[in-house]
PDB file of N, CA and C in Angstrom:
ATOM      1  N   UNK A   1       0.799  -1.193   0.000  1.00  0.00           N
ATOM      2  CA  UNK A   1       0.000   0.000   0.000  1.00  0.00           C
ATOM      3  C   UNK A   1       0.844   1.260   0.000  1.00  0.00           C
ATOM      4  N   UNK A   2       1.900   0.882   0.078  1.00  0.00           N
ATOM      5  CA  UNK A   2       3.011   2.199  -0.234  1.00  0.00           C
ATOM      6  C   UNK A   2       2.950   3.029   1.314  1.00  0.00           C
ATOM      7  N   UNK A   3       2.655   2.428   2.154  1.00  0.00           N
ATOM      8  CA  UNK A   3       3.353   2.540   3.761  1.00  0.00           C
ATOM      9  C   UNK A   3       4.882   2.031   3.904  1.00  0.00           C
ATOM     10  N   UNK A   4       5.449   2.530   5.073  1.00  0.00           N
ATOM     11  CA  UNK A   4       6.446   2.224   5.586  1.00  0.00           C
ATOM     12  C   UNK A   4       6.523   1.491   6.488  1.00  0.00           C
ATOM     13  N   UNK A   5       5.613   1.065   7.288  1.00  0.00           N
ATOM     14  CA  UNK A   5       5.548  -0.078   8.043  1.00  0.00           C
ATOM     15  C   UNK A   5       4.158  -0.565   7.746  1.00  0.00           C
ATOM     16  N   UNK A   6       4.230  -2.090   7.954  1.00  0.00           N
ATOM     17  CA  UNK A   6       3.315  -3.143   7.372  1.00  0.00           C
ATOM     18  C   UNK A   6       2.059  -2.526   8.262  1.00  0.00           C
ATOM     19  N   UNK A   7       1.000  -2.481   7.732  1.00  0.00           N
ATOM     20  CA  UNK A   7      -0.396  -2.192   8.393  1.00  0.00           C
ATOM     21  C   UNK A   7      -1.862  -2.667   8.375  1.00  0.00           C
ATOM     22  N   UNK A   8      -2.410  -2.672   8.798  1.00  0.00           N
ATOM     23  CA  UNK A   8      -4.145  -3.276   8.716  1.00  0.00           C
ATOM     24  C   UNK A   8      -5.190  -2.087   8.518  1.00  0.00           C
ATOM     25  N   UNK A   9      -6.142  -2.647   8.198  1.00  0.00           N
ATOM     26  CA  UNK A   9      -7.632  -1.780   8.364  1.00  0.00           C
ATOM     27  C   UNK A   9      -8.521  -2.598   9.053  1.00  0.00           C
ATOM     28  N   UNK A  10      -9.148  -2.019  10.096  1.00  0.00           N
ATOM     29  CA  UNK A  10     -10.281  -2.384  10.926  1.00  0.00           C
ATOM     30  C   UNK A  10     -11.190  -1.878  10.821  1.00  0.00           C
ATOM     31  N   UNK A  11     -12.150  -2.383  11.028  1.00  0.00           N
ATOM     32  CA  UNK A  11     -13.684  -1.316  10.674  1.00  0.00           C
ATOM     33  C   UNK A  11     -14.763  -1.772  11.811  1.00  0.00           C
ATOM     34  N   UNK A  12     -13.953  -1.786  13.032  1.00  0.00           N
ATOM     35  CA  UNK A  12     -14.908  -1.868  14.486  1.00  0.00           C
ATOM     36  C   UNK A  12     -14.835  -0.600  14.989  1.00  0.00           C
ATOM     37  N   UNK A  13     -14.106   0.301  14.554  1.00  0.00           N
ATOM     38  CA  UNK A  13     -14.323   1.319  15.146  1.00  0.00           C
ATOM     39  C   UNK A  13     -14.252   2.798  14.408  1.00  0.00           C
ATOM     40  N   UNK A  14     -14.818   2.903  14.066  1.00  0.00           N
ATOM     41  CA  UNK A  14     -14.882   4.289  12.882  1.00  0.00           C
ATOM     42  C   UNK A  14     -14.959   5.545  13.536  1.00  0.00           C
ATOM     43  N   UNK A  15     -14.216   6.608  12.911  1.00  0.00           N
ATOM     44  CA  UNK A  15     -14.389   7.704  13.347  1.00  0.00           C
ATOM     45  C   UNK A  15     -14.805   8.624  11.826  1.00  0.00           C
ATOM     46  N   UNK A  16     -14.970   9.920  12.122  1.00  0.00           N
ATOM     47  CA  UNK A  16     -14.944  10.994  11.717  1.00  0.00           C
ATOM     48  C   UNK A  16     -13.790  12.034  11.494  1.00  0.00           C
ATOM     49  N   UNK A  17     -12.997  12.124  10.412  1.00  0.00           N
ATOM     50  CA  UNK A  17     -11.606  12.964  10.068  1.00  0.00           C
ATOM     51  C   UNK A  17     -12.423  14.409   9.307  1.00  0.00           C
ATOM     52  N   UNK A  18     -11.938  15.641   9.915  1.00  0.00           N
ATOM     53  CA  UNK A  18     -12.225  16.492   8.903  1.00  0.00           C
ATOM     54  C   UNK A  18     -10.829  16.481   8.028  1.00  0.00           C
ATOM     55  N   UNK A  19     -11.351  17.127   7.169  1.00  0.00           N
ATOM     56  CA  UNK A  19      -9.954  17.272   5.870  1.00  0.00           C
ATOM     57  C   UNK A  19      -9.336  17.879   6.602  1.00  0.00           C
ATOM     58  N   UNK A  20      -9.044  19.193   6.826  1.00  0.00           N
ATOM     59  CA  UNK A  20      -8.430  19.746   7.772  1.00  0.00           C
ATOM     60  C   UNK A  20      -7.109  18.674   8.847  1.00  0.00           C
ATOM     61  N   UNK A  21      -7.525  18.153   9.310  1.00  0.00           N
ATOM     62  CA  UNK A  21      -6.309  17.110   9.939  1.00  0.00           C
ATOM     63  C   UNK A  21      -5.893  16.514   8.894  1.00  0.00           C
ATOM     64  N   UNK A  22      -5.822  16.421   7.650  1.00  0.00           N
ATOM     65  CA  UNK A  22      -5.050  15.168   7.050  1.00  0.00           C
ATOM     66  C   UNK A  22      -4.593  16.038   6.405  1.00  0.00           C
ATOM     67  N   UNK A  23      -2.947  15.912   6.303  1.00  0.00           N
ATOM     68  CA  UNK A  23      -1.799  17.024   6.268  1.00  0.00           C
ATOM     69  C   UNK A  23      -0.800  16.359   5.018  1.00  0.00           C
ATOM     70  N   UNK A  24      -1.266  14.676   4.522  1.00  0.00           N
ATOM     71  CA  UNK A  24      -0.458  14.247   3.840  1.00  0.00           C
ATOM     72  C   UNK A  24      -1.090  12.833   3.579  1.00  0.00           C
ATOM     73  N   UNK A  25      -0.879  12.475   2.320  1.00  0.00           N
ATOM     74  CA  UNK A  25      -1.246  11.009   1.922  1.00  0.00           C
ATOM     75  C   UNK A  25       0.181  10.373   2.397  1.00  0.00           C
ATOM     76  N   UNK A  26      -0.277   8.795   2.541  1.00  0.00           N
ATOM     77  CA  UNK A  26       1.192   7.909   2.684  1.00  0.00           C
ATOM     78  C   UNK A  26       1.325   6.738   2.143  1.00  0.00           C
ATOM     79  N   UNK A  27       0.010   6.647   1.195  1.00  0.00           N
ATOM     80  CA  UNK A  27      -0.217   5.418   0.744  1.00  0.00           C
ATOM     81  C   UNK A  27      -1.217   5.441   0.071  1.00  0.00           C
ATOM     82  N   UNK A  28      -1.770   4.159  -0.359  1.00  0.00           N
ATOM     83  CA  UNK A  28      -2.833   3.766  -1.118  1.00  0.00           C
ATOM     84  C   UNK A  28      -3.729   2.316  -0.774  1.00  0.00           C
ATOM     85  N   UNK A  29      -4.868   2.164  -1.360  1.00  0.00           N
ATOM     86  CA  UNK A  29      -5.757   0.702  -0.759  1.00  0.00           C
ATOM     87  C   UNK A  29      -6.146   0.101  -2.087  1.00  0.00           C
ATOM     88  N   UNK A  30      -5.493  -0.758  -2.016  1.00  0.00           N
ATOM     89  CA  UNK A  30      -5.670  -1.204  -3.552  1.00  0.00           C
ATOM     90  C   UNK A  30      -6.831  -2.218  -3.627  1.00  0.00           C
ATOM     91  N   UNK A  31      -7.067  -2.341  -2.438  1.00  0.00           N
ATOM     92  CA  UNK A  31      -8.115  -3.375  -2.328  1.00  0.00           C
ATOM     93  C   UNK A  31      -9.770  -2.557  -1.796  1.00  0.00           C
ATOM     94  N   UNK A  32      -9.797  -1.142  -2.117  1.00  0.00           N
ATOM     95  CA  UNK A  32     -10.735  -0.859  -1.576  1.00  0.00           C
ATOM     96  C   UNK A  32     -12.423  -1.105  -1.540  1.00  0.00           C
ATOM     97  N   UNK A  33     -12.346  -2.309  -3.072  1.00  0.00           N
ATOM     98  CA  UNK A  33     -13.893  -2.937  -2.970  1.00  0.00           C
ATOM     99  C   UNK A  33     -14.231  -3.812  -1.361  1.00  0.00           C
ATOM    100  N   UNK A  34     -12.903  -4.364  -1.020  1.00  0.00           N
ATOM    101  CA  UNK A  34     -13.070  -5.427   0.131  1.00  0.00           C
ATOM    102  C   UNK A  34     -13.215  -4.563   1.797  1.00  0.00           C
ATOM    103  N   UNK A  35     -12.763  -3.119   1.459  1.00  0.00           N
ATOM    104  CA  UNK A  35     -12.779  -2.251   2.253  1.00  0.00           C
ATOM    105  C   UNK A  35     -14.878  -1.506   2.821  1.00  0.00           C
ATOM    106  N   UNK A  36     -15.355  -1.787   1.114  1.00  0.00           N
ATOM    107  CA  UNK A  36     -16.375  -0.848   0.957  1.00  0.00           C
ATOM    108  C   UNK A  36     -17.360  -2.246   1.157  1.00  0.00           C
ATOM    109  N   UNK A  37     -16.868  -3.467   1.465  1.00  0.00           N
ATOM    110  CA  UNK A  37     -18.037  -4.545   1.377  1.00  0.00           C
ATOM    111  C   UNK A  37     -17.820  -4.985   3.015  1.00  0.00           C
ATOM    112  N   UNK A  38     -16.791  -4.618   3.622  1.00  0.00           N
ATOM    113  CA  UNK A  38     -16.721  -4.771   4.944  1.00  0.00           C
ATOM    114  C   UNK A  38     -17.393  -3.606   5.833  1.00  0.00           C
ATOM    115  N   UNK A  39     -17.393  -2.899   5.439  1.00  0.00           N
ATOM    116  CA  UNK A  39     -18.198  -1.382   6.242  1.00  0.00           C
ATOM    117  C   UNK A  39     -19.568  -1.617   5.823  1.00  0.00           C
ATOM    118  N   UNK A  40     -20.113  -1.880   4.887  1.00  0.00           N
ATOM    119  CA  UNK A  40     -21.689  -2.460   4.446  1.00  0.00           C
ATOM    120  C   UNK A  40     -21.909  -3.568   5.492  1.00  0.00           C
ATOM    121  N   UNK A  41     -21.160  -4.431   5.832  1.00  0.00           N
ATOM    122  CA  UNK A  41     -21.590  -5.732   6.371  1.00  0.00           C
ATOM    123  C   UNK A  41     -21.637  -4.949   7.984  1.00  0.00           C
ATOM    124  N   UNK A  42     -20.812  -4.377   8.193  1.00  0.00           N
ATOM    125  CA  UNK A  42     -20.702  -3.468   9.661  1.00  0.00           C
ATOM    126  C   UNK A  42     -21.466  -2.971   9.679  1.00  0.00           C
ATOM    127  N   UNK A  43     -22.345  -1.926   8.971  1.00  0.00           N
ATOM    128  CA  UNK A  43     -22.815  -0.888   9.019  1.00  0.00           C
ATOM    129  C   UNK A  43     -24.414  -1.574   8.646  1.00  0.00           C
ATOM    130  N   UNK A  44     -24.616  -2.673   8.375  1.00  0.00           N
ATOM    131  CA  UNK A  44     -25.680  -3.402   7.698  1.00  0.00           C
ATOM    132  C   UNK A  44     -26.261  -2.734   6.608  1.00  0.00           C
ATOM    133  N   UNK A  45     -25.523  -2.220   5.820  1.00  0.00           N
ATOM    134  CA  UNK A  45     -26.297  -2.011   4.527  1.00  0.00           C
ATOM    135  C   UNK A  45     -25.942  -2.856   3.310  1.00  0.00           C
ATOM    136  N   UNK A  46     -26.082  -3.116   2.730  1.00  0.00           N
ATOM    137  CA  UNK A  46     -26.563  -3.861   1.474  1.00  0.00           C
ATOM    138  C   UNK A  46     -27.028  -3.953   0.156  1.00  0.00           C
ATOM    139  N   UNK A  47     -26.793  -3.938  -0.439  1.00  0.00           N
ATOM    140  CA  UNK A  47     -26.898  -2.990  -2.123  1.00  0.00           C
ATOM    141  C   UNK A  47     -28.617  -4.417  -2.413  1.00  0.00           C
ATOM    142  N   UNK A  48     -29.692  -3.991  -2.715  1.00  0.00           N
ATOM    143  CA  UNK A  48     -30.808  -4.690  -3.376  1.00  0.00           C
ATOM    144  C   UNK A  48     -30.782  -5.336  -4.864  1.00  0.00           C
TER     145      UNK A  48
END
């Protein structure tokens, strides 16, 4: 993901970022369909 140290994503605990705090990208999610189907399953929503 183009980090510098190896990392995870969790999605038990979500917050709220304004733009304002984020001062710099450091990476990328190359996997972000598996990102956007895990927060649906959390969040219980579900495409019909």
């Amino acid at each position: 993901m183009g980090l510098r140290v190896d990392s995870l994503i969790t999605l038990d605990n979500l917050v709220t970022v304004g733009r304002y705090m984020i001062v710099a990208i450091h990476g990328w999610c190359p996997v972000l369909a598996e990102v956007d189907e895990g927060l649906r399953t959390i969040l219980g929503l579900h495409r019909a």
